[in-house]
C-alpha atoms as a PDB file:
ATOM      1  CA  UNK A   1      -8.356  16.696 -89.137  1.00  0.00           C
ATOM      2  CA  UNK A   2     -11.998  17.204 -89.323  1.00  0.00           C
ATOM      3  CA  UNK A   3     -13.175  16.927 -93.290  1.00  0.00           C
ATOM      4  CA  UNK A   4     -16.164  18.439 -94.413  1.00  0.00           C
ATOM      5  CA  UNK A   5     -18.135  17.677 -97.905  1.00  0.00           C
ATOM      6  CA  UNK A   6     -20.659  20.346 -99.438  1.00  0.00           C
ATOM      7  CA  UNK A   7     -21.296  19.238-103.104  1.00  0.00           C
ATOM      8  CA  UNK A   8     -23.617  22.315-103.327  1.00  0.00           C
ATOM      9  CA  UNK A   9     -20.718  25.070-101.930  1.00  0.00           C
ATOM     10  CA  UNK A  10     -22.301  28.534-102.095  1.00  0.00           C
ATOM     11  CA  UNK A  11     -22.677  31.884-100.246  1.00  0.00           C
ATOM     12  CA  UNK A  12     -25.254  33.759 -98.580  1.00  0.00           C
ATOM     13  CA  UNK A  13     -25.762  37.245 -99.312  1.00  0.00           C
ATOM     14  CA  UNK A  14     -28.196  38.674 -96.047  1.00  0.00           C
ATOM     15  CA  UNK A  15     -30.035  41.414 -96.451  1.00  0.00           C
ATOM     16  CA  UNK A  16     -31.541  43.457 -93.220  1.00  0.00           C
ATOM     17  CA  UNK A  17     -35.183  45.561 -94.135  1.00  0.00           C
ATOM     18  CA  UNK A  18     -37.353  46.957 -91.997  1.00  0.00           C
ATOM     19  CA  UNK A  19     -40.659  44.601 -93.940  1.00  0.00           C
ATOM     20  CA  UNK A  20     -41.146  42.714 -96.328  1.00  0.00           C
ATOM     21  CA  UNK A  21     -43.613  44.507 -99.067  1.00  0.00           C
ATOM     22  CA  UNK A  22     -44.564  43.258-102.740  1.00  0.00           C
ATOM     23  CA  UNK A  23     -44.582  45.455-105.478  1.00  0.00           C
ATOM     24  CA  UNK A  24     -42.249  47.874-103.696  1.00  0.00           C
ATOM     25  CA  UNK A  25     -38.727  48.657-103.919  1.00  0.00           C
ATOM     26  CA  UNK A  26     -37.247  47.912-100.582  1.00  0.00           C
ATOM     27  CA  UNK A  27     -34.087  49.817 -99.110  1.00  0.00           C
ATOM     28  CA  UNK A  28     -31.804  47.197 -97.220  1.00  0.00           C
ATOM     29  CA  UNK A  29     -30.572  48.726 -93.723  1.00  0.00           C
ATOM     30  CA  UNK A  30     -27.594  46.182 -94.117  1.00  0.00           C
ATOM     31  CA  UNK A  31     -26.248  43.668 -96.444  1.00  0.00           C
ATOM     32  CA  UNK A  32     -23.218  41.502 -96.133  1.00  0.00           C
ATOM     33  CA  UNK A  33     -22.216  38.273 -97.285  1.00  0.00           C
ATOM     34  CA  UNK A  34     -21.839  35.102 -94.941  1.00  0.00           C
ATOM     35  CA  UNK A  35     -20.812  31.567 -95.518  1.00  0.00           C
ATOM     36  CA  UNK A  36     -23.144  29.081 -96.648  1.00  0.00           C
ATOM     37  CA  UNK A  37     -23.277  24.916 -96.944  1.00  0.00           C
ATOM     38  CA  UNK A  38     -23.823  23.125 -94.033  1.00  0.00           C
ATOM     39  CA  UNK A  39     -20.398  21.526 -93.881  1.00  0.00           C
ATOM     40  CA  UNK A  40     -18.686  24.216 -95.154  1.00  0.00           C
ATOM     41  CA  UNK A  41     -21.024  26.845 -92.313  1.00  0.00           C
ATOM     42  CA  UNK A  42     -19.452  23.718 -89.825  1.00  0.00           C
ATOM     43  CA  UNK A  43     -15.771  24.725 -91.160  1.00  0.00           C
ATOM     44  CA  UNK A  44     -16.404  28.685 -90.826  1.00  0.00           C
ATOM     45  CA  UNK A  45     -17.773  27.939 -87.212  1.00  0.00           C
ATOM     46  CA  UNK A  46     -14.712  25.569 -86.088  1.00  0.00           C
ATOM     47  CA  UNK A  47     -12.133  27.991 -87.754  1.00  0.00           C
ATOM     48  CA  UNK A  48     -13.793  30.730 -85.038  1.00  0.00           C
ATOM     49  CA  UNK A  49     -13.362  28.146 -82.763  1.00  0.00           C
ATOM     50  CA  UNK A  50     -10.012  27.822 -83.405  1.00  0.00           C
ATOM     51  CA  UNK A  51     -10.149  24.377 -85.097  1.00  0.00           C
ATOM     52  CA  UNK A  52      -8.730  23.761 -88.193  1.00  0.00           C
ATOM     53  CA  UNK A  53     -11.236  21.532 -91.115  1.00  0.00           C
ATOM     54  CA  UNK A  54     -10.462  20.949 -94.610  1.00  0.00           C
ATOM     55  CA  UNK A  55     -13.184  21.472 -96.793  1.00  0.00           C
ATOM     56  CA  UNK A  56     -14.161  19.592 -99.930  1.00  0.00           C
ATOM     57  CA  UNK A  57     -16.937  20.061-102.742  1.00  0.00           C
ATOM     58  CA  UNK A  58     -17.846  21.308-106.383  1.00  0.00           C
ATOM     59  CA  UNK A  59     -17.245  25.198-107.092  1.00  0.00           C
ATOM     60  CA  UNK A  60     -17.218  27.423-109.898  1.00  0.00           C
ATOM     61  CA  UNK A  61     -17.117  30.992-111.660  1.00  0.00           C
ATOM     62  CA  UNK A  62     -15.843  33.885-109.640  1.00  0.00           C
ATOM     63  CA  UNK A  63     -17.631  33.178-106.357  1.00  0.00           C
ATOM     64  CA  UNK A  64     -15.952  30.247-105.960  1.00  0.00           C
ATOM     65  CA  UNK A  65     -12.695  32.431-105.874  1.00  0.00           C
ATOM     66  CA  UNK A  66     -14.414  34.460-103.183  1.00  0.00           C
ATOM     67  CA  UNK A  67     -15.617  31.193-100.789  1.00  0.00           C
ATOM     68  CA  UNK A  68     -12.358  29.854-100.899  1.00  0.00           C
ATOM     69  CA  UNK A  69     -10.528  33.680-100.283  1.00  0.00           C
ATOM     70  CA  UNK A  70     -12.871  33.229 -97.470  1.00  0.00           C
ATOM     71  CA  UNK A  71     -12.142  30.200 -96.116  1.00  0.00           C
ATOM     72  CA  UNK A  72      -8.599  30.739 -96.623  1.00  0.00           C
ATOM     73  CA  UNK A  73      -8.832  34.235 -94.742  1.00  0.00           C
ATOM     74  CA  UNK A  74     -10.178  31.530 -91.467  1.00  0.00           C
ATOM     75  CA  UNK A  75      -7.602  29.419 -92.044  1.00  0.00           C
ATOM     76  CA  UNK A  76      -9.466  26.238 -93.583  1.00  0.00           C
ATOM     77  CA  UNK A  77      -7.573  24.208 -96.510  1.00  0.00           C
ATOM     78  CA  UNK A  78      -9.945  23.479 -99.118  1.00  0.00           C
ATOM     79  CA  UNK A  79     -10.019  21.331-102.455  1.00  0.00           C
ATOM     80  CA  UNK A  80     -13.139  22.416-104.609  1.00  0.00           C
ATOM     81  CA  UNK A  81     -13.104  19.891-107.855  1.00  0.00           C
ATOM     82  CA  UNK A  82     -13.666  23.195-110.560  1.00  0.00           C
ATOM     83  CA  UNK A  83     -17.205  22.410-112.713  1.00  0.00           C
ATOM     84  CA  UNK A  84     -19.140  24.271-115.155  1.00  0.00           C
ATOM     85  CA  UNK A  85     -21.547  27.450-114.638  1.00  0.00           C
ATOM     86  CA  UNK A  86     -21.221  29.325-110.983  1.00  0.00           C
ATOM     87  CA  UNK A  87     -21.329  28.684-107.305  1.00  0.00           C
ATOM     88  CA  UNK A  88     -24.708  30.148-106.283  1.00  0.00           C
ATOM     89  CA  UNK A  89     -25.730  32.857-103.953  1.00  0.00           C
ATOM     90  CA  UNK A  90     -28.766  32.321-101.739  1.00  0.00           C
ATOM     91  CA  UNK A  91     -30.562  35.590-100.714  1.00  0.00           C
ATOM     92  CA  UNK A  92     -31.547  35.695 -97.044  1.00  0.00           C
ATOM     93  CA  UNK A  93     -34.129  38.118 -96.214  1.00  0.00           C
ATOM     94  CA  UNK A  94     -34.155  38.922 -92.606  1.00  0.00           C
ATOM     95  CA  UNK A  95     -37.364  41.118 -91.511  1.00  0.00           C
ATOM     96  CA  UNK A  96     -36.554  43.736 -88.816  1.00  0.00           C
ATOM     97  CA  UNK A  97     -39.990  44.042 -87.593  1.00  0.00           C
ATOM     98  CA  UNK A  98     -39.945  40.466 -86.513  1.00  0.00           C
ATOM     99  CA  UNK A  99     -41.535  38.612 -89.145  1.00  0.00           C
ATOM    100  CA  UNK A 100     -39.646  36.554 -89.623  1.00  0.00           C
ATOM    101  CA  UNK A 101     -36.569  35.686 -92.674  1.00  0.00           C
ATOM    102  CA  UNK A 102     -36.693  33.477 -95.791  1.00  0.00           C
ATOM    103  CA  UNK A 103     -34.360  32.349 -97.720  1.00  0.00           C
ATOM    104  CA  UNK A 104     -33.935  32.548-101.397  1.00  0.00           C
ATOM    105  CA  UNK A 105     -31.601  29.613-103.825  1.00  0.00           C
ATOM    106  CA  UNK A 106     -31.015  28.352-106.820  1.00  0.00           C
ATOM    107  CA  UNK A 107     -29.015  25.824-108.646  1.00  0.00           C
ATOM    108  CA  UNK A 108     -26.026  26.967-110.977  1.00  0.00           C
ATOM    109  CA  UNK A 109     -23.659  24.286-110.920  1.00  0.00           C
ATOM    110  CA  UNK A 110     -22.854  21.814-113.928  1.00  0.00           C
ATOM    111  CA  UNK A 111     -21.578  18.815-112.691  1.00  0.00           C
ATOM    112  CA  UNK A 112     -21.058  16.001-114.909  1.00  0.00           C
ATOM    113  CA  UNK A 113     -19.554  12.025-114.156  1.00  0.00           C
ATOM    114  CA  UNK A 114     -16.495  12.917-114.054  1.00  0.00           C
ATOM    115  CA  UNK A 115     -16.907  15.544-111.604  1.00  0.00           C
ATOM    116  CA  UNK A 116     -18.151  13.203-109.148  1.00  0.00           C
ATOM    117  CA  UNK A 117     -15.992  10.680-109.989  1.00  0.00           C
ATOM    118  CA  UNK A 118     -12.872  13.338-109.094  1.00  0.00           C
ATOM    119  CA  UNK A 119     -14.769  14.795-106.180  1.00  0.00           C
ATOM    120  CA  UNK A 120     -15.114  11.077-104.479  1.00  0.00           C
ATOM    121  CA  UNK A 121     -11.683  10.313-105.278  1.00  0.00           C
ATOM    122  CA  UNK A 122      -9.982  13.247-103.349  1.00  0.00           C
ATOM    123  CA  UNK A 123     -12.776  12.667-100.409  1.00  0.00           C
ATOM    124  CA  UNK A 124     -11.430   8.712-100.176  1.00  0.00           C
ATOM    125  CA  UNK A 125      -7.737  10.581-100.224  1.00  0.00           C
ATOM    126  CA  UNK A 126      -8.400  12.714 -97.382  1.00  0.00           C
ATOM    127  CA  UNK A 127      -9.936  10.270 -94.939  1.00  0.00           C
ATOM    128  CA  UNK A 128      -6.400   9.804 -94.468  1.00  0.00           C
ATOM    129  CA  UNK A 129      -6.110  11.699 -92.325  1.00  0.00           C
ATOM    130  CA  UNK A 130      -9.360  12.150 -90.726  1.00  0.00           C
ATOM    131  CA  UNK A 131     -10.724  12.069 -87.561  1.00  0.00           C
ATOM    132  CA  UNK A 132     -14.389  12.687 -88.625  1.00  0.00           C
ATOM    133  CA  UNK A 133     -16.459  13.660 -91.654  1.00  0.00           C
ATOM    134  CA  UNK A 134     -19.117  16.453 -91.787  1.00  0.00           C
ATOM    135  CA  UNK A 135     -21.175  16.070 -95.095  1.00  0.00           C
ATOM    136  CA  UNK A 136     -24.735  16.610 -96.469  1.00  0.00           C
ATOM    137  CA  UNK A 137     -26.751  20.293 -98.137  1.00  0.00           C
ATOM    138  CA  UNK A 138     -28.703  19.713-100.975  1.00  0.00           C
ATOM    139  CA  UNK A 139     -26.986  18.309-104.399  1.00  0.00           C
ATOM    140  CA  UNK A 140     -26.246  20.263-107.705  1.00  0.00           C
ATOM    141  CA  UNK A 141     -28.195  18.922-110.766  1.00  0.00           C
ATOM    142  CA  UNK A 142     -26.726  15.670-111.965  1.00  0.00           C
ATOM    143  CA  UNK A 143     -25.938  14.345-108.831  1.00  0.00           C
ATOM    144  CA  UNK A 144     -27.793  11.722-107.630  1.00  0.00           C
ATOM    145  CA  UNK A 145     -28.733  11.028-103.911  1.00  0.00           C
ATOM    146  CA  UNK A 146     -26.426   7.960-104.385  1.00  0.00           C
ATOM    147  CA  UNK A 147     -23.681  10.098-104.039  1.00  0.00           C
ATOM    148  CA  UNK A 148     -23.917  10.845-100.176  1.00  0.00           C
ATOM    149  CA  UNK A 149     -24.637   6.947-100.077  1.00  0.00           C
ATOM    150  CA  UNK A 150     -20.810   6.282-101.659  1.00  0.00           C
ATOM    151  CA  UNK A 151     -19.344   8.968 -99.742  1.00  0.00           C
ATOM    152  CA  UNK A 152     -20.632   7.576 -96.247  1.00  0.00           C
ATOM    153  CA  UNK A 153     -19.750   3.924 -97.253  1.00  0.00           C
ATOM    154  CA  UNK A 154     -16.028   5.014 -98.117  1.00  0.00           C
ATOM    155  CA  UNK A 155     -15.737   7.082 -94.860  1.00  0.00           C
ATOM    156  CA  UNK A 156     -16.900   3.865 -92.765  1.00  0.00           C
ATOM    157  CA  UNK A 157     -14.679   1.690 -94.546  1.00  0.00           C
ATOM    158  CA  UNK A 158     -12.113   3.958 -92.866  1.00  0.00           C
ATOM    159  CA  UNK A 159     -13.502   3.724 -89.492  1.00  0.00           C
ATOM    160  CA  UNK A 160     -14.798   7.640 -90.051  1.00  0.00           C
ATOM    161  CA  UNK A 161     -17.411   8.748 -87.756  1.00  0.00           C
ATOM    162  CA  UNK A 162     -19.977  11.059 -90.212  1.00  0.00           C
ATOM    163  CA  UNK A 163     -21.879  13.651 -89.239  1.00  0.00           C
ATOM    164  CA  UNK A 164     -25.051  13.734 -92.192  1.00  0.00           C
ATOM    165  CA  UNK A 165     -27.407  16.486 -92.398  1.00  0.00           C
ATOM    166  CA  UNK A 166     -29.729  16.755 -95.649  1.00  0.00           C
ATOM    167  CA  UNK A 167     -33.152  17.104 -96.759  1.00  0.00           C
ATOM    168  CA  UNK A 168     -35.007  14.323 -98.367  1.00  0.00           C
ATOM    169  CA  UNK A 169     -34.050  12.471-100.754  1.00  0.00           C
ATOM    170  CA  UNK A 170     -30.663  12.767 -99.761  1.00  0.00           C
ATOM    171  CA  UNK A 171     -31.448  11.666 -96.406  1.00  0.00           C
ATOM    172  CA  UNK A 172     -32.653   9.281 -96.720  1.00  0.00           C
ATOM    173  CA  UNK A 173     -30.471   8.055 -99.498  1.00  0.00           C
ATOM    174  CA  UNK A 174     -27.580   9.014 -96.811  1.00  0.00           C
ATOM    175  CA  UNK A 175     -28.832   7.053 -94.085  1.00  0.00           C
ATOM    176  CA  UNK A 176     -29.570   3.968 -95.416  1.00  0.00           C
ATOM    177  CA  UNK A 177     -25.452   3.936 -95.842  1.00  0.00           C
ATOM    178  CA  UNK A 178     -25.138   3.891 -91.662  1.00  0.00           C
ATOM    179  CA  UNK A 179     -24.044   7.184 -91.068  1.00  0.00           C
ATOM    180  CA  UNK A 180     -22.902   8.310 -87.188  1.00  0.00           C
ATOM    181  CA  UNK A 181     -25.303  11.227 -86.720  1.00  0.00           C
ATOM    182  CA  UNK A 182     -27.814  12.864 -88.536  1.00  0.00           C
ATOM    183  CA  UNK A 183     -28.975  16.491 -87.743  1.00  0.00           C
ATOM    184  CA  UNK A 184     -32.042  17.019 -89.658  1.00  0.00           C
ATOM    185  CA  UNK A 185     -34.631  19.682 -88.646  1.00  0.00           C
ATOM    186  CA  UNK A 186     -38.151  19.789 -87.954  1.00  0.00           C
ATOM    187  CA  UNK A 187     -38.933  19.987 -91.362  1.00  0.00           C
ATOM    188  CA  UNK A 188     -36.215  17.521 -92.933  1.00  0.00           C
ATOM    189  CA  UNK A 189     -37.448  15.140 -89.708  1.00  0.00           C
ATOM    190  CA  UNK A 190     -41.302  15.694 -91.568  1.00  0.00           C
ATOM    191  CA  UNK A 191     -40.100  14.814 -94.899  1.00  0.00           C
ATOM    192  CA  UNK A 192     -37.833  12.086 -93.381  1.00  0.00           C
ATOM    193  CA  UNK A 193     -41.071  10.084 -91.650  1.00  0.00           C
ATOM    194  CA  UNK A 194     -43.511  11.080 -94.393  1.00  0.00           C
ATOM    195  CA  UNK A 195     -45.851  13.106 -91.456  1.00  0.00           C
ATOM    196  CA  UNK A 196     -45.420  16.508 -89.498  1.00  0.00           C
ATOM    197  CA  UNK A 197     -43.776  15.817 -86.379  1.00  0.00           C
ATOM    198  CA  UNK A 198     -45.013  18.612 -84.216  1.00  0.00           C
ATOM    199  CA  UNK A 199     -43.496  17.779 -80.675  1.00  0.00           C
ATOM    200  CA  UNK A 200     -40.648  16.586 -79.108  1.00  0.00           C
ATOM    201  CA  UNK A 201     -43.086  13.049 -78.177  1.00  0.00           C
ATOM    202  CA  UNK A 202     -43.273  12.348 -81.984  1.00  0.00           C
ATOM    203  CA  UNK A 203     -39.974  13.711 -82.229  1.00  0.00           C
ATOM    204  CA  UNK A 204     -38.564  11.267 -79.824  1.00  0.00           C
ATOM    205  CA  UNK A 205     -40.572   7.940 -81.493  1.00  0.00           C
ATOM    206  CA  UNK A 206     -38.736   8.993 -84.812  1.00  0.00           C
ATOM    207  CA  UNK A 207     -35.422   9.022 -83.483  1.00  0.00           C
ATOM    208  CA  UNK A 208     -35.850   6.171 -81.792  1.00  0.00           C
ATOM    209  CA  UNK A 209     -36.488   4.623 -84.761  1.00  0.00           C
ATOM    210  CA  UNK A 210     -34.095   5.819 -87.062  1.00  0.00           C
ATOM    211  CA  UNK A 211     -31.851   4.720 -84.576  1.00  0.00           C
ATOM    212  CA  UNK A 212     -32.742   1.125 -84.590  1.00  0.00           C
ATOM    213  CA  UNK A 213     -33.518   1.057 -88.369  1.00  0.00           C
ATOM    214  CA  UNK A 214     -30.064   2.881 -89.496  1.00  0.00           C
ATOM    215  CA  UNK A 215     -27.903   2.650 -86.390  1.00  0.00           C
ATOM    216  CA  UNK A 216     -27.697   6.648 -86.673  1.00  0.00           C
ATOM    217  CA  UNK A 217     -28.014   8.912 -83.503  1.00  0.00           C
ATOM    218  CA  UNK A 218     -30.482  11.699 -84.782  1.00  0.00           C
ATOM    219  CA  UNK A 219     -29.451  14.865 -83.607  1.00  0.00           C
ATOM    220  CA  UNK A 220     -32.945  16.929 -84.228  1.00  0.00           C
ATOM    221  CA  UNK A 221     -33.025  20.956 -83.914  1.00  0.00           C
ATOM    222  CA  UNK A 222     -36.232  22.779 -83.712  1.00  0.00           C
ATOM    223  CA  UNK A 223     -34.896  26.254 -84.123  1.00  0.00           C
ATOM    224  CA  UNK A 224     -36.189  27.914 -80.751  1.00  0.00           C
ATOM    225  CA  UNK A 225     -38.002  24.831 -79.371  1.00  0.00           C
ATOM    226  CA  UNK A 226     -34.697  23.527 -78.712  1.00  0.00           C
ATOM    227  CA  UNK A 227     -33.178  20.052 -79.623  1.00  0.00           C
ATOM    228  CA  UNK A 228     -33.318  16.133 -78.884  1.00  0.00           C
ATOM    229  CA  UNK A 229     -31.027  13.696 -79.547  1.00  0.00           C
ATOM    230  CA  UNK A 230     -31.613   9.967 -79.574  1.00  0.00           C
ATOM    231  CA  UNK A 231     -28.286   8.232 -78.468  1.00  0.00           C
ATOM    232  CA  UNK A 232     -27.638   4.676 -78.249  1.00  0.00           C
ATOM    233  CA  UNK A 233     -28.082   4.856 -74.120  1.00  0.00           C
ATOM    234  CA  UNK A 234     -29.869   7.944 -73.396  1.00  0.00           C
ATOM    235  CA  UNK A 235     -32.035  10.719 -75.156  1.00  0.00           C
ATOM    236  CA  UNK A 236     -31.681  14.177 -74.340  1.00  0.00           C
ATOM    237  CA  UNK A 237     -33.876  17.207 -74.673  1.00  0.00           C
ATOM    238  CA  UNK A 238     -31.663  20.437 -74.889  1.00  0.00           C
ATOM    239  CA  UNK A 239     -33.660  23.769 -74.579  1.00  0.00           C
ATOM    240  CA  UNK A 240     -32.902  26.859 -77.116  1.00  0.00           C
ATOM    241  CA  UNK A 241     -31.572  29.775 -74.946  1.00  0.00           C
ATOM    242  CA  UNK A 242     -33.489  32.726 -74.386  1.00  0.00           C
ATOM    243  CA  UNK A 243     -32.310  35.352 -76.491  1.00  0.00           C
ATOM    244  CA  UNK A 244     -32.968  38.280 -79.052  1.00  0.00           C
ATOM    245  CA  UNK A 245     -31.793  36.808 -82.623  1.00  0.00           C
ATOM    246  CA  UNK A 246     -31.004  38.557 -85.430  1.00  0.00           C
ATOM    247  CA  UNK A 247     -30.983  36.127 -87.567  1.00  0.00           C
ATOM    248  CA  UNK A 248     -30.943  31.747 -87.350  1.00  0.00           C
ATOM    249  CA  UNK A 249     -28.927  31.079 -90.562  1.00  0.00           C
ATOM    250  CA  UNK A 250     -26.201  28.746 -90.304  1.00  0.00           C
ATOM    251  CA  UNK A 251     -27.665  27.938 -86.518  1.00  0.00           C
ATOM    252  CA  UNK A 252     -28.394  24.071 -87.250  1.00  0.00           C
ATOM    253  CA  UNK A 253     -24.585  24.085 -89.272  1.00  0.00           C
ATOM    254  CA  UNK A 254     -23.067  25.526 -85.699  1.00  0.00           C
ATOM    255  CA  UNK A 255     -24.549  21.912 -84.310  1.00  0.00           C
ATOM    256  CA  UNK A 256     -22.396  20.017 -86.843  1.00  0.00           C
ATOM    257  CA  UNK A 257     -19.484  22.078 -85.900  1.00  0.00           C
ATOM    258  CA  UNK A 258     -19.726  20.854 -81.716  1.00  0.00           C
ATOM    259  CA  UNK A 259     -20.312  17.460 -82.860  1.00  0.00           C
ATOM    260  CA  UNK A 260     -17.171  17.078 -85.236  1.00  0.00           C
ATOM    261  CA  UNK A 261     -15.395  19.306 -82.716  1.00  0.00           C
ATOM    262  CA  UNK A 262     -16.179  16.572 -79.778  1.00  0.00           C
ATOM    263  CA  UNK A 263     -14.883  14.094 -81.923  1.00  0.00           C
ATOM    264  CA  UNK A 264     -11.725  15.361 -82.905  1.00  0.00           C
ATOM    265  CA  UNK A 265     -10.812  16.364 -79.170  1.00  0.00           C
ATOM    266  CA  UNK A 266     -11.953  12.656 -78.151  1.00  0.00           C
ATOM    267  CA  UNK A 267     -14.527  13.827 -75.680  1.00  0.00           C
ATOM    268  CA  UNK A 268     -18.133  12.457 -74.871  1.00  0.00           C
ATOM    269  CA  UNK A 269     -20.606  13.809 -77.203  1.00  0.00           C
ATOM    270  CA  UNK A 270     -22.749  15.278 -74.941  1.00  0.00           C
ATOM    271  CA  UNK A 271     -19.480  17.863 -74.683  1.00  0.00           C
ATOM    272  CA  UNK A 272     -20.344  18.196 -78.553  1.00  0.00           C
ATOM    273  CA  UNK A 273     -24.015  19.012 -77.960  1.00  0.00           C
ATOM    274  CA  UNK A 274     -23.529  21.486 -75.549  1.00  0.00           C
ATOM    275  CA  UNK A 275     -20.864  22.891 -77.526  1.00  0.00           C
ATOM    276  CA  UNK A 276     -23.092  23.001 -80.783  1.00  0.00           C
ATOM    277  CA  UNK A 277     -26.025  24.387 -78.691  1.00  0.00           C
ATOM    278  CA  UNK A 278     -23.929  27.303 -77.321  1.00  0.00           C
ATOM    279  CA  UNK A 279     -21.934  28.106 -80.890  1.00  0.00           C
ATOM    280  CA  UNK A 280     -25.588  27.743 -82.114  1.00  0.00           C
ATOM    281  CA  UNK A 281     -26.841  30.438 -79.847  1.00  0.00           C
ATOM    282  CA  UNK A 282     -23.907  32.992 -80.619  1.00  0.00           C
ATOM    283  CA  UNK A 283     -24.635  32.394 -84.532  1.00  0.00           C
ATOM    284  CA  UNK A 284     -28.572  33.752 -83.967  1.00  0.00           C
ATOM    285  CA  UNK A 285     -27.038  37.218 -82.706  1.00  0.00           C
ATOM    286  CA  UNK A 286     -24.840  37.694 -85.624  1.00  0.00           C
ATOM    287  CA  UNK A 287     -26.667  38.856 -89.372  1.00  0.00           C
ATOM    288  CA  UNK A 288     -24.481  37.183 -91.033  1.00  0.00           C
ATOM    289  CA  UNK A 289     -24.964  33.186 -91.911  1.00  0.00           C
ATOM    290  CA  UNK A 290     -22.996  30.930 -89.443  1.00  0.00           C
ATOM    291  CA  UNK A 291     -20.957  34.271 -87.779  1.00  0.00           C
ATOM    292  CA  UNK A 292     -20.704  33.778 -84.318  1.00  0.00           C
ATOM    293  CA  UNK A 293     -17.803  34.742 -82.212  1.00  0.00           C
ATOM    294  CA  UNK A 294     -15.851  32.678 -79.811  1.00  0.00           C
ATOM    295  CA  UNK A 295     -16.783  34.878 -76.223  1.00  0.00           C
ATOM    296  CA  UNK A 296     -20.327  34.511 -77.224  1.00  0.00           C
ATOM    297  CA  UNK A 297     -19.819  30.893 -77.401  1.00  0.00           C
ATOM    298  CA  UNK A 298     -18.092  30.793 -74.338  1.00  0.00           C
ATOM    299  CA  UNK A 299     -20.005  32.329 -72.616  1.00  0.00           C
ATOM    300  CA  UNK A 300     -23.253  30.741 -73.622  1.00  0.00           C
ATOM    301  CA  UNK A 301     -21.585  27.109 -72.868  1.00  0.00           C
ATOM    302  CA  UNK A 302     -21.968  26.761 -69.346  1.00  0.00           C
ATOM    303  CA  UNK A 303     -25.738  27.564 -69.755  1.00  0.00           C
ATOM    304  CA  UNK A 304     -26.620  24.558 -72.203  1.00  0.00           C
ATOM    305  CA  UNK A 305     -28.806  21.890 -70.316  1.00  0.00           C
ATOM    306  CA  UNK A 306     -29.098  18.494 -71.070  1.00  0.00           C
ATOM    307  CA  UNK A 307     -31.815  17.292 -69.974  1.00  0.00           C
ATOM    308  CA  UNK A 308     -32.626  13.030 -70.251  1.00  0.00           C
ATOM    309  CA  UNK A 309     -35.908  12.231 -71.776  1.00  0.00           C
ATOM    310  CA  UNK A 310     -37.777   9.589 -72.294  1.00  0.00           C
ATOM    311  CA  UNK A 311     -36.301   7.223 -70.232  1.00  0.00           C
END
């Protein structure tokens, strides 16, 4: 069973306008609301797939009744640890004339100790029967970057691959724990290395380096610059597909979701990386975060390249 951990569980709510104008009231073409949380985007991806996950995390209030109607709806088992205030809602703003889309978040839960405490507990319980961990997002107030730390050290005392993918601090909190895989993007790489990395050259001396500082293969997505990863014997550089997207939300999550999905079939990862690239592909022409559907995937799978580099 593939476990994923999103302390920070939440939905997207997408809206589609023709511009973006201040001081104007703007009429939406199309609004809908999407899965969000990088694990739990890597559980709504697999469950298209047709792989089952089992999703962990804090929730609250009345949207956490929707995420897990949701999930449930997909088929993923889920056991959200109930905390004070309410599961958030991120606004995604997606720009028809081609601007581009931002998103918009906040922080609503209340998590105290004991939260944790009970959130860590039924994590160690369901490594049981794991046969990798997806974790990372950003943390609700209270939680300390320790806590992806703990969480990685109990899933490699089980002989757990993880699959980590956070912004700083948590990443580097995460990854000083020896995590399998990190995917961080261009701009979680920056904050990572304390410098813009602006090419896949200075992408490639980071991973390299991450790799022989943490022992972590960095998986590293540069929306439609394409990806490199850094693996113990070989690097590869896997170009973005050329296509019209709607919107990238959830694209980087549909990497997590070929990575743990190579795992649990026991397959070389580079069958993970293509996978992740293709489901990644099929997520930018959906409006919804981390939709996709499985022909899309399918069909965009045989036309993933992975290319060495740097060798």
């Amino acid at each position: 069973m593939i476990v994923t951990l999103t302390p920070n569980t939440t939905l997207d709510l997408t809206v589609l306008i023709p511009k973006f104008e201040l001081n104007k009231t703007i009429r939406a073409n199309q609004s809908l609301y999407g899965m969000a949380g990088k694990p739990t985007d890597a559980s709504w991806v697999l469950a298209e797939l047709g792989i089952s996950s089992h999703a962990l995390g804090f929730a609250a209030g009345s949207i956490a009744h929707k995420i897990e109607t949701m999930l449930h709806g997909r088929g993923v088992t889920t056991d959200f640890v109930t905390v004070g205030g309410e599961s958030r809602v991120n606004m995604v703003i997606v720009c028809e004339d081609g601007s581009g889309q931002s998103t918009i978040t906040t922080s609503s839960l209340e998590v105290h100790q004991s939260h944790i405490d009970r959130l860590l507990t039924r994590f160690e319980g369901s490594l049981r029967n794991a046969s990798c961990v997806v974790m990372g997002g950003s943390l609700p107030e209270n939680v300390p970057p320790t806590f992806y730390a703990d969480a990685i050290k109990m899933a490699k005392a089980h002989d757990i691959p993880v699959i980590f993918d956070a912004g700083e601090p948590n990443l580097s909190a995460g990854l000083a724990a020896g995590p399998t895989f990190i995917k961080p993007n261009q701009d979680e790489l920056s904050g990572l290395v304390g410098e813009r990395v602006t090419d896949m050259a200075s992408a490639y001396r980071a991973g390299k380096q991450i790799l022989e500082q943490y022992g972590a293969s960095p998986i590293m997505t540069f929306g439609g610059e394409g990806a490199l990863a850094v693996l113990p014997d070989i690097a590869y550089y896997i170009p973005s597909l050329k296509i019209e997207v709607v919107s990238a939300a959830g694209a980087g999550d549909a990497v997590l979701a070929g990575l743990a999905a190579s795992i649990q079939r026991r397959q070389p990862i580079e069958d993970g990386l293509r996978l992740g690239m293709a489901a990644a592909a099929a997520v930018c022409l959906m409006a919804g975060t981390a939709e996709c559907r499985k022909a899309d995937v399918e069909a965009f799978l045989p036309q993933i390249e992975l290319i060495p580099y740097g060798q």
